[in-house]
C-alpha atoms as a PDB file:
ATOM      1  CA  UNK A   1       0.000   0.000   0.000  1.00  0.00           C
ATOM      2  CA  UNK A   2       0.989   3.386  -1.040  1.00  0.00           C
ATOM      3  CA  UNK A   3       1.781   5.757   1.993  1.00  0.00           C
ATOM      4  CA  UNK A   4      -0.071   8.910   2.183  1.00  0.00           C
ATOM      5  CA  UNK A   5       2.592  11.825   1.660  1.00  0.00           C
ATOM      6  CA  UNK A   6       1.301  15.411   2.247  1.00  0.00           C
ATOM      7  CA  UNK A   7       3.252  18.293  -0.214  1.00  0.00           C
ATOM      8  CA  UNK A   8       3.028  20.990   1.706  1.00  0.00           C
ATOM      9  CA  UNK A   9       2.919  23.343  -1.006  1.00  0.00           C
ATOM     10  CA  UNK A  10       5.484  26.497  -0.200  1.00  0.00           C
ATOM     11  CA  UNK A  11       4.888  28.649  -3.793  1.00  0.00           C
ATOM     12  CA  UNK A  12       4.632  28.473  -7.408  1.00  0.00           C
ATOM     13  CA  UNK A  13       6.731  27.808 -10.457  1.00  0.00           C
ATOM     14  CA  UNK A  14       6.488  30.202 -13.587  1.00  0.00           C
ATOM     15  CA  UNK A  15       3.435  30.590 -15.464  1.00  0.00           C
ATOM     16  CA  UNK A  16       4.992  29.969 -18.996  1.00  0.00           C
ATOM     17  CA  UNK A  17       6.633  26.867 -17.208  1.00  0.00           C
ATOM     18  CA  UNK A  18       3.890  25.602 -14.908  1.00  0.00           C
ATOM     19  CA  UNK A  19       1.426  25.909 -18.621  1.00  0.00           C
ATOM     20  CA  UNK A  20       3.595  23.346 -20.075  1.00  0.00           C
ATOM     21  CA  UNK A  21       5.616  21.250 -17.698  1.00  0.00           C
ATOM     22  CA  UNK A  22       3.217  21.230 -14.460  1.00  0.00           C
ATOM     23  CA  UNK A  23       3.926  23.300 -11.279  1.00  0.00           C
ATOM     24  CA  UNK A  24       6.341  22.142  -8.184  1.00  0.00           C
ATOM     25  CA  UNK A  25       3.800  19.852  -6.595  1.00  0.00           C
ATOM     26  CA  UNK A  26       3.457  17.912  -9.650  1.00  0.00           C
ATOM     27  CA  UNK A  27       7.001  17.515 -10.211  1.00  0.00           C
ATOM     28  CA  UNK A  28       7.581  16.179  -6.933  1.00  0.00           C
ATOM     29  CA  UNK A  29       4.060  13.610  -7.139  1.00  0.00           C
ATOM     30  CA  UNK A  30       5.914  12.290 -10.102  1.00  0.00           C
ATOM     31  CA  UNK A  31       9.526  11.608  -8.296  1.00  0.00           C
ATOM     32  CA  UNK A  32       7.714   9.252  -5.271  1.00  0.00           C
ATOM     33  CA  UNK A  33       6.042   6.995  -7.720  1.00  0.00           C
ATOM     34  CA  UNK A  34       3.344   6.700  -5.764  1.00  0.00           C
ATOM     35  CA  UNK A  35      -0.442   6.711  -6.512  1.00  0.00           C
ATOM     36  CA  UNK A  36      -2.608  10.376  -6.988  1.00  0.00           C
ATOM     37  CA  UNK A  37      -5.095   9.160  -4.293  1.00  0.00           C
ATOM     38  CA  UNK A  38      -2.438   8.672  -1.656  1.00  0.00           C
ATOM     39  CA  UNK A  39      -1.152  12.579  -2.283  1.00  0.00           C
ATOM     40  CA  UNK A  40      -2.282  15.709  -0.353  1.00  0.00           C
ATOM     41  CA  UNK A  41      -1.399  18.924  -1.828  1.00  0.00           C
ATOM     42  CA  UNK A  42      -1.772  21.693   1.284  1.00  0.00           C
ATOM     43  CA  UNK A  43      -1.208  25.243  -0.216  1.00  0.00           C
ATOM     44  CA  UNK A  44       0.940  27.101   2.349  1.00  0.00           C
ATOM     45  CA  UNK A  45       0.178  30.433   0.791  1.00  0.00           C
ATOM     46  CA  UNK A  46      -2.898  29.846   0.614  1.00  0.00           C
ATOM     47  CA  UNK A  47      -4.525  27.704   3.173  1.00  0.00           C
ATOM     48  CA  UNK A  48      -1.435  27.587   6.050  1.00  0.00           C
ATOM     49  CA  UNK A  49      -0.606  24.354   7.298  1.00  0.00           C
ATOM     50  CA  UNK A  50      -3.157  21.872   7.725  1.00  0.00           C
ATOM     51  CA  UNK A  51      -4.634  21.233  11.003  1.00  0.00           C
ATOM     52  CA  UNK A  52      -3.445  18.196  12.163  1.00  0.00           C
ATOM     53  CA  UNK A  53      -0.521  15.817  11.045  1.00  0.00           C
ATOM     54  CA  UNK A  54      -2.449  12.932  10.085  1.00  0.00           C
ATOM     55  CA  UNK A  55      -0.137  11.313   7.493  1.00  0.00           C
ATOM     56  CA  UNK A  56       2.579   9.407   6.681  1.00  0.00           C
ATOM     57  CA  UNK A  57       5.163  11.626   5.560  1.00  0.00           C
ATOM     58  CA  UNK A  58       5.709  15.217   4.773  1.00  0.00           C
ATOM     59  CA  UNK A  59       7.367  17.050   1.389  1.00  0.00           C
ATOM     60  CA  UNK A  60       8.067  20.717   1.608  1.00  0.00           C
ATOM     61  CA  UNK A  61       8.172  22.217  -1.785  1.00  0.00           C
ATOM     62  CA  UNK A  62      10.687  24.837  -3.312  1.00  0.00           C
ATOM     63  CA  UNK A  63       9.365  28.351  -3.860  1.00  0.00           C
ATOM     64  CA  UNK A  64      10.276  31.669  -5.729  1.00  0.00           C
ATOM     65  CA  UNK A  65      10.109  33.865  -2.293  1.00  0.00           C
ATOM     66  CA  UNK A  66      12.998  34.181  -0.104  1.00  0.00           C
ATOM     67  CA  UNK A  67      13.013  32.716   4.050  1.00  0.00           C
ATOM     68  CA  UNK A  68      13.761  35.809   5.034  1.00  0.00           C
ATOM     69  CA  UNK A  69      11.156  37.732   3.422  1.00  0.00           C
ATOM     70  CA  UNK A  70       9.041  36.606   7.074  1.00  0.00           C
ATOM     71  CA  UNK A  71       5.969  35.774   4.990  1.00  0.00           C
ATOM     72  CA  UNK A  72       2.841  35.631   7.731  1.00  0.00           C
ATOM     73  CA  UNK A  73       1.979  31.899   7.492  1.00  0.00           C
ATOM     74  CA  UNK A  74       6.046  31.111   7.622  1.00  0.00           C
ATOM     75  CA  UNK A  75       5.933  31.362  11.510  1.00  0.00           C
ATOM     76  CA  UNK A  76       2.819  28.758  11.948  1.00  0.00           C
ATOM     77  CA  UNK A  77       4.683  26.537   9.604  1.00  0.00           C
ATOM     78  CA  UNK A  78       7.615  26.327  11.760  1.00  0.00           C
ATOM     79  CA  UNK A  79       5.556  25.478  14.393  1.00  0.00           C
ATOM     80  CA  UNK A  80       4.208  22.881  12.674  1.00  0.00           C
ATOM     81  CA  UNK A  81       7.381  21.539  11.343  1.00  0.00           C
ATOM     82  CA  UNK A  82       8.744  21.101  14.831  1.00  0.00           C
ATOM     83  CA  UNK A  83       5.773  19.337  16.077  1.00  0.00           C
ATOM     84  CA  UNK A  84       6.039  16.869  13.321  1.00  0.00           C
ATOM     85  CA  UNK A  85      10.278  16.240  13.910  1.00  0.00           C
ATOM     86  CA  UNK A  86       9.201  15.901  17.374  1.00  0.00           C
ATOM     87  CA  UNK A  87       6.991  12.867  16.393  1.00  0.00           C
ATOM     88  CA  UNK A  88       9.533  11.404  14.134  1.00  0.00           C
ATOM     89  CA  UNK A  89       7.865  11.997  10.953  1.00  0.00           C
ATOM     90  CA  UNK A  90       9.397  11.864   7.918  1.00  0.00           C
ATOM     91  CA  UNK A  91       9.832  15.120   6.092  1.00  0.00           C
ATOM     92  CA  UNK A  92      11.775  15.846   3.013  1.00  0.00           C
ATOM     93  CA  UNK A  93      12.426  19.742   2.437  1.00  0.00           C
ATOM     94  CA  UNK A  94      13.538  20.430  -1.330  1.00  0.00           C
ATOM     95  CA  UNK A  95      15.548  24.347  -1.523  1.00  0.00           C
ATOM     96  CA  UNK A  96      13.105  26.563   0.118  1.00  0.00           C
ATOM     97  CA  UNK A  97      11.650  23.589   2.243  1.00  0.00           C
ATOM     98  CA  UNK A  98      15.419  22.809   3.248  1.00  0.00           C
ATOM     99  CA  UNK A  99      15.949  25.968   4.537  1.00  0.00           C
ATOM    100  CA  UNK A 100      12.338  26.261   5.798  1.00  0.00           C
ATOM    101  CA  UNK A 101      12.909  22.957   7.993  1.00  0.00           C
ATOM    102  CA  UNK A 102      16.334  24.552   8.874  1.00  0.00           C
ATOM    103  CA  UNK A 103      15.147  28.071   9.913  1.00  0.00           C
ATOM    104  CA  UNK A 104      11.851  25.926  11.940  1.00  0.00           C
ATOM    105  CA  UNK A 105      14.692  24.257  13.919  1.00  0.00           C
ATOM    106  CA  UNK A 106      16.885  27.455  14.965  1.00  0.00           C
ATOM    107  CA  UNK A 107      19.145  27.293  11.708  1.00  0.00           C
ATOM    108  CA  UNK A 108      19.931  30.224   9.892  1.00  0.00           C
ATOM    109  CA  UNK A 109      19.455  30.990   6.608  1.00  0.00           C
ATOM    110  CA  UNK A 110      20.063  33.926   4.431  1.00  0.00           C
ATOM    111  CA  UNK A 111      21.526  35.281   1.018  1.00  0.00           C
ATOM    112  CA  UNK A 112      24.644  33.049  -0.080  1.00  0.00           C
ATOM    113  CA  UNK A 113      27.916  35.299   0.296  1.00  0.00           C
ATOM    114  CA  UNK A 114      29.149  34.408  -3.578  1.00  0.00           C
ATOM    115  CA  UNK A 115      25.542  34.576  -5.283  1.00  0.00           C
ATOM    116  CA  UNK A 116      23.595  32.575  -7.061  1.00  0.00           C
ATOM    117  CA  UNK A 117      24.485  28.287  -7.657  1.00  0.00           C
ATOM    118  CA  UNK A 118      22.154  27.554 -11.463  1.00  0.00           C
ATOM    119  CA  UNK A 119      22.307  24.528 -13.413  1.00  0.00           C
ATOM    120  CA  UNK A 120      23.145  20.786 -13.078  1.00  0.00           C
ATOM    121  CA  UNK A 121      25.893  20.434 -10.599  1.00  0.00           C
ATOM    122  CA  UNK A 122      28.065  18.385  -9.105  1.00  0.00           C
ATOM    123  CA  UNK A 123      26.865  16.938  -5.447  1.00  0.00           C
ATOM    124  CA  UNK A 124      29.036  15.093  -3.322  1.00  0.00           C
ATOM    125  CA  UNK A 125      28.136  12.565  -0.825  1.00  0.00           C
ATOM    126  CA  UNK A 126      29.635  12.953   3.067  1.00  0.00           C
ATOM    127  CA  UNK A 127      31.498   9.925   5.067  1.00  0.00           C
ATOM    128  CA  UNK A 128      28.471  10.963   7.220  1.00  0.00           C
ATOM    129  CA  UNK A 129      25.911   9.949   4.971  1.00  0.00           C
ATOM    130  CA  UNK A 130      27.069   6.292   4.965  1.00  0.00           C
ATOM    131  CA  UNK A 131      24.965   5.023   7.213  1.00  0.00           C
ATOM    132  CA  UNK A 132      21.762   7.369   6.298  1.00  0.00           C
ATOM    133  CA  UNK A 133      18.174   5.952   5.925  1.00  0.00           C
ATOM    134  CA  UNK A 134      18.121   8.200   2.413  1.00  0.00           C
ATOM    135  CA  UNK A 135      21.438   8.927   1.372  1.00  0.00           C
ATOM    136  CA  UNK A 136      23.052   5.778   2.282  1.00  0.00           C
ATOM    137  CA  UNK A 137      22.263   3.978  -0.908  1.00  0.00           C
ATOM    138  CA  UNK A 138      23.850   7.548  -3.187  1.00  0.00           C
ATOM    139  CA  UNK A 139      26.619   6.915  -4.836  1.00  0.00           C
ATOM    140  CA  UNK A 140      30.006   9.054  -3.621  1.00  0.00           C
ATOM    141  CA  UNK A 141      29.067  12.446  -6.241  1.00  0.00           C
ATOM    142  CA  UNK A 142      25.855  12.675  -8.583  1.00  0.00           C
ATOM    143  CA  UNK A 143      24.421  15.308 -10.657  1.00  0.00           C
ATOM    144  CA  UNK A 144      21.795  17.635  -9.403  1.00  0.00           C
ATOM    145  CA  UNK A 145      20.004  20.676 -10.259  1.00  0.00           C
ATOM    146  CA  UNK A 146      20.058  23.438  -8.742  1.00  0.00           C
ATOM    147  CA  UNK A 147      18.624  26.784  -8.173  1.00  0.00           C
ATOM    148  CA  UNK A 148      18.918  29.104  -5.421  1.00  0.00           C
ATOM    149  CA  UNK A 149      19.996  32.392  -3.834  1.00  0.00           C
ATOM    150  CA  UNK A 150      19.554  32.028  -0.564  1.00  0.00           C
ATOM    151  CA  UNK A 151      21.178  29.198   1.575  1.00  0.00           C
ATOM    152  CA  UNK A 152      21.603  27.405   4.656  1.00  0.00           C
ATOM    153  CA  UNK A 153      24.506  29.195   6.307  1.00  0.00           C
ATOM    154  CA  UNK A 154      24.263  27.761   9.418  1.00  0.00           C
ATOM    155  CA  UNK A 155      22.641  24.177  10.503  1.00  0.00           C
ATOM    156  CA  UNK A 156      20.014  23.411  13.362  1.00  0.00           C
ATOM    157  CA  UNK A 157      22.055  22.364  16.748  1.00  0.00           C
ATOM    158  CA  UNK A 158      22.401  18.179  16.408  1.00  0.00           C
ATOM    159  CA  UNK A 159      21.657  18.470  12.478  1.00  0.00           C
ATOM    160  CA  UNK A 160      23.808  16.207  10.475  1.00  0.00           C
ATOM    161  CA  UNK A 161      25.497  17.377   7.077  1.00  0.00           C
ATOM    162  CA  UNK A 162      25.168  14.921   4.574  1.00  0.00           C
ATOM    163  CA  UNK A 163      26.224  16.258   1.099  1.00  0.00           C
ATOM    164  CA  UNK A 164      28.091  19.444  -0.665  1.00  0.00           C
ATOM    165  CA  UNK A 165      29.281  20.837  -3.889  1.00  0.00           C
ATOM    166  CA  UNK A 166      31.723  23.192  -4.709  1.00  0.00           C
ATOM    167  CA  UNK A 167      29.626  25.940  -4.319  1.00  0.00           C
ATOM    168  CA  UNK A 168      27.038  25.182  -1.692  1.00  0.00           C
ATOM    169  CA  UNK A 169      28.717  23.497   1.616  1.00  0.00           C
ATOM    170  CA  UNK A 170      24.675  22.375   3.014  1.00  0.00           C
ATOM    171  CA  UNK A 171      23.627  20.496   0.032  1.00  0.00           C
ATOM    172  CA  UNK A 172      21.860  17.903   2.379  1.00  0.00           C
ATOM    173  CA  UNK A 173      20.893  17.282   5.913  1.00  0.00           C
ATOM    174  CA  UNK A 174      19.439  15.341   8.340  1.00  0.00           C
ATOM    175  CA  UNK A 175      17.888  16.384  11.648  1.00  0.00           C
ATOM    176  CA  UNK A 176      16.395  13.704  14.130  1.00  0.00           C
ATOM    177  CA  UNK A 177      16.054  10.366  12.421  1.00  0.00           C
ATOM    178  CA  UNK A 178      14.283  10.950   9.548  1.00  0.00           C
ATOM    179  CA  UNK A 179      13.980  15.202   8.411  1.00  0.00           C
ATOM    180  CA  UNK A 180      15.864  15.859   5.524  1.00  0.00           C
ATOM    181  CA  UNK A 181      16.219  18.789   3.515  1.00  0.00           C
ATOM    182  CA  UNK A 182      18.154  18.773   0.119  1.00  0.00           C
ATOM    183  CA  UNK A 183      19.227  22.139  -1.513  1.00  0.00           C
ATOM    184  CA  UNK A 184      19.167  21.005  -4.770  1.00  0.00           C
ATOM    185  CA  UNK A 185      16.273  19.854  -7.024  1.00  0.00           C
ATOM    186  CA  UNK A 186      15.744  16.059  -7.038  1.00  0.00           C
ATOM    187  CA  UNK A 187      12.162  16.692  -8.697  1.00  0.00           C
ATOM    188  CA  UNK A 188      13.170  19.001 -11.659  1.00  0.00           C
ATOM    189  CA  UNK A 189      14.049  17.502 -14.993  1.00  0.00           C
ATOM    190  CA  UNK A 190      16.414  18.585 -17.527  1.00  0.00           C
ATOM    191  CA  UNK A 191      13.946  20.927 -19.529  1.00  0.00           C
ATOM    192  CA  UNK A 192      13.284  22.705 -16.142  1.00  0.00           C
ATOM    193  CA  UNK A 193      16.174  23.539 -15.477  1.00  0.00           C
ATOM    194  CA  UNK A 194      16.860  25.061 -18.708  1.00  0.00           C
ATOM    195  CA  UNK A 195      13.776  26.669 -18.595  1.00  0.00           C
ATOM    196  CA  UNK A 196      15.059  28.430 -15.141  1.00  0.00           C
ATOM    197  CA  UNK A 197      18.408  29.367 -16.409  1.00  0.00           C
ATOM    198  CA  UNK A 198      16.649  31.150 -19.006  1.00  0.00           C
ATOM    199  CA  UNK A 199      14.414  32.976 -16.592  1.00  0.00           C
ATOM    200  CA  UNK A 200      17.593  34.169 -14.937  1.00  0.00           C
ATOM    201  CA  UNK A 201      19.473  34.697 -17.951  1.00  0.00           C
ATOM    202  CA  UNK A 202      19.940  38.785 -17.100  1.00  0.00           C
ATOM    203  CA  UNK A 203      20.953  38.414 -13.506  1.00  0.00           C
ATOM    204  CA  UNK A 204      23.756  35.444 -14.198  1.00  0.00           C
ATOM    205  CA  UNK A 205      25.189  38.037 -16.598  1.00  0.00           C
ATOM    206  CA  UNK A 206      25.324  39.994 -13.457  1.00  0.00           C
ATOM    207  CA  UNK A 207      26.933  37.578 -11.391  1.00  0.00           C
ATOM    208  CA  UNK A 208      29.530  36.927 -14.684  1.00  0.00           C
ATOM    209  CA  UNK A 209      27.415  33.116 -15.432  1.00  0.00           C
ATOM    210  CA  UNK A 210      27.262  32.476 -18.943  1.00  0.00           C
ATOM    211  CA  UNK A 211      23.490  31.291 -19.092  1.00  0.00           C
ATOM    212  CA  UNK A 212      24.396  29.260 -22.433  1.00  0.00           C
ATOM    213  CA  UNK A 213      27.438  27.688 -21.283  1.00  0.00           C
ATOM    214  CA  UNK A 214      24.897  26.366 -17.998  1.00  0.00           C
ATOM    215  CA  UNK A 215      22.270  25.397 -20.229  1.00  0.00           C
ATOM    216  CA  UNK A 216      24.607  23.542 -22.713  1.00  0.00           C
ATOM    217  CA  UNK A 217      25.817  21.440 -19.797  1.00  0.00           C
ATOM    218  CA  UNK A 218      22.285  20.702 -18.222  1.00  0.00           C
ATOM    219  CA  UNK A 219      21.729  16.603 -18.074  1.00  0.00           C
ATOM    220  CA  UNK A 220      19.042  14.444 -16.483  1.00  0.00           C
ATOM    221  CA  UNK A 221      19.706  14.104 -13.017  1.00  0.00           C
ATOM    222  CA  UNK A 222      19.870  10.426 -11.287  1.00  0.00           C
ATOM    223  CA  UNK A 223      19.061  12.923  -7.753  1.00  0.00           C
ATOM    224  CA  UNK A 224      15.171  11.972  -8.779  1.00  0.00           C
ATOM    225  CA  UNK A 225      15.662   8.848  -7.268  1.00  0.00           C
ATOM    226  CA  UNK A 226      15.991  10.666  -3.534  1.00  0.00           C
ATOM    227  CA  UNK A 227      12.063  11.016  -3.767  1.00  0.00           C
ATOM    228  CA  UNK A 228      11.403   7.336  -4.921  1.00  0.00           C
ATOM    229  CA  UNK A 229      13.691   6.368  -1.923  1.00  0.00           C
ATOM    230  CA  UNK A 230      11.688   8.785   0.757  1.00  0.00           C
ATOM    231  CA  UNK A 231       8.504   7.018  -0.626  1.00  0.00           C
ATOM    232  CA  UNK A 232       9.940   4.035   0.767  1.00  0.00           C
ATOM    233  CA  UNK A 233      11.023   5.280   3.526  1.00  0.00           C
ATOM    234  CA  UNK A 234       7.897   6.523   4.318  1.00  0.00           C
ATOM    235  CA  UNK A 235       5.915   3.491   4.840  1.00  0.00           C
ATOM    236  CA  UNK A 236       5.403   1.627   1.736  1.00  0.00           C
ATOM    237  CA  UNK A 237       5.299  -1.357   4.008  1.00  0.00           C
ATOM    238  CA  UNK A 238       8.002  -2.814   2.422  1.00  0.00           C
ATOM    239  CA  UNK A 239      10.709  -4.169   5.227  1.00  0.00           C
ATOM    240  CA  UNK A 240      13.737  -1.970   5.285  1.00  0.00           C
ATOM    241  CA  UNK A 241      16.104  -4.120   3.073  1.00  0.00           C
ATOM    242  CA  UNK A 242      12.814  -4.013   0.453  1.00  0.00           C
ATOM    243  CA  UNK A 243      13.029   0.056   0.659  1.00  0.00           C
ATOM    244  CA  UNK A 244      16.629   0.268   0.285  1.00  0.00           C
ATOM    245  CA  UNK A 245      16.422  -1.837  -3.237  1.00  0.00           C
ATOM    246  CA  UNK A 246      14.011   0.552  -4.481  1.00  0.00           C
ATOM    247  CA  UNK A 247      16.122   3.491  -3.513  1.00  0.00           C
ATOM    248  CA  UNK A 248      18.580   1.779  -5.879  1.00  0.00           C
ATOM    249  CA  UNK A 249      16.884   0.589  -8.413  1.00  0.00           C
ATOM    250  CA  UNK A 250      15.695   3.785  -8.942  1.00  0.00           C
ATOM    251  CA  UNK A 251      19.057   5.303  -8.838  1.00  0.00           C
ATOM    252  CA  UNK A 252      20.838   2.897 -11.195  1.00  0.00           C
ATOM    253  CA  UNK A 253      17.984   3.585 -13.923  1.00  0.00           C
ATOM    254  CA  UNK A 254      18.093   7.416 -13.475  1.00  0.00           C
ATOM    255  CA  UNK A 255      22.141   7.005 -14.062  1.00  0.00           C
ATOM    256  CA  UNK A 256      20.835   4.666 -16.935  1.00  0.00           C
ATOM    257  CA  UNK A 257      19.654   7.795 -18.397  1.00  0.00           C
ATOM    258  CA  UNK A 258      22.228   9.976 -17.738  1.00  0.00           C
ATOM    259  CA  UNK A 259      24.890   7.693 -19.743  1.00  0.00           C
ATOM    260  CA  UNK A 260      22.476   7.392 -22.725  1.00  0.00           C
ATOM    261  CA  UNK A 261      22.912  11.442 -23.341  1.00  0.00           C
END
């Protein structure tokens, strides 16, 4: 049986892109492979967090808005967040929702010091990771997208640093046994990510990016897997050797993909 995930639902993507590739909630329904009746989609924005925690497992989504820009639901969210770490429920926070779960839990976030980190990138895996529910199965480094200003700077007290890149030292974490949030993008696919490079093409001139050089090197990114794998962590009621050979299987057939391009 399919668990029942709530996406809590943090913003929007583009118009232009939602109108032909779906919008962030969609994206991310797609990556855990699981079926539409077992998926709650709670707009934040919107509707503020739901009123109890009555599922399985919890997905924060990305957004266009900033942390830091104190938005009047964030505070009830991180509320809410805590209560649900406190209970041991798993949560999976993708680039805003990382830094949302980080900021709930006394982390700080704010503006990276060196800019902006757009396109597919390289992600390395920590010795700390080895023995991680989700990243456990990664291999050492794996391609990613990403897209993000803002950061986390500084991690929750007891968090658990599981992954980097060149640019971005927090590319994963883990709070409590089974909160992560991921800075890059394991639900966006290759024509996303192009599409948001192009979106940003004036301000990575700015920051001295060549936009067509990023979007030349943008790939399919095996990092889709991570959301198969939290489905199974999340109570597929498969036993835990089960849920770590769909976290792989899933991962060797994204990296399929990658070596075909």
């Amino acid at each position: 049986m399919s668990p029942h995930v709530t996406i809590l639902k943090a913003g929007s993507t583009h118009p232009d892109i939602a109108e032909h590739h779906g919008d962030f909630e969609d994206w991310v329904e797609a990556g855990l492979g699981i079926s539409q009746s077992s998926v709650q989609v709670v707009d934040l924005q919107q509707h503020g967090v739901p009123e109890d925690r009555n599922t399985d497992a919890v997905v924060i989504t990305g957004a266009h808005e900033m942390v830091t820009d104190g938005q009047p639901w964030v505070r009830s969210a991180a509320e809410w967040i805590c209560r649900a770490v406190s209970e041991n429920m798993p949560i999976l926070g993708i680039c805003y929702g990382h830094q949302l779960l980080a900021h709930s839990l006394g982390g700080r976030v704010d503006y990276h010091p060196e800019g902006r980190e757009v396109g597919t990138v390289s992600v390395k895996v920590l010795p700390e990771a080895s023995r991680d529910p989700l990243f456990g199965v990664l291999p050492p480094v794996f391609e990613a997208h990403c897209s993000h200003a803002q950061s986390v700077l500084e991690l929750p007290e007891g968090a658990i640093r599981l992954a980097m890149s060149d640019f971005e030292p927090m590319q994963a974490f883990r709070v409590g046994s089974c909160a992560w949030g991921v800075q890059f993008h394991p639900e966006f696919t290759g024509p996303v990510m192009v599409r948001y490079i192009e979106k940003q093409r004036d301000s990575l001139v700015e920051q001295n990016m060549d936009a067509d050089q990023l979007i030349r090197d943008v790939r399919e990114s095996p990092a889709s897997a991570v959301l198969e794998r939290f489905a199974a962590i999340a109570g597929t009621g498969r036993s835990s050797d089960d849920a770590s050979r769909v976290g792989s299987s899933a991962w060797q057939e994204s990296d399929q993909v990658v070596e075909r391009e």
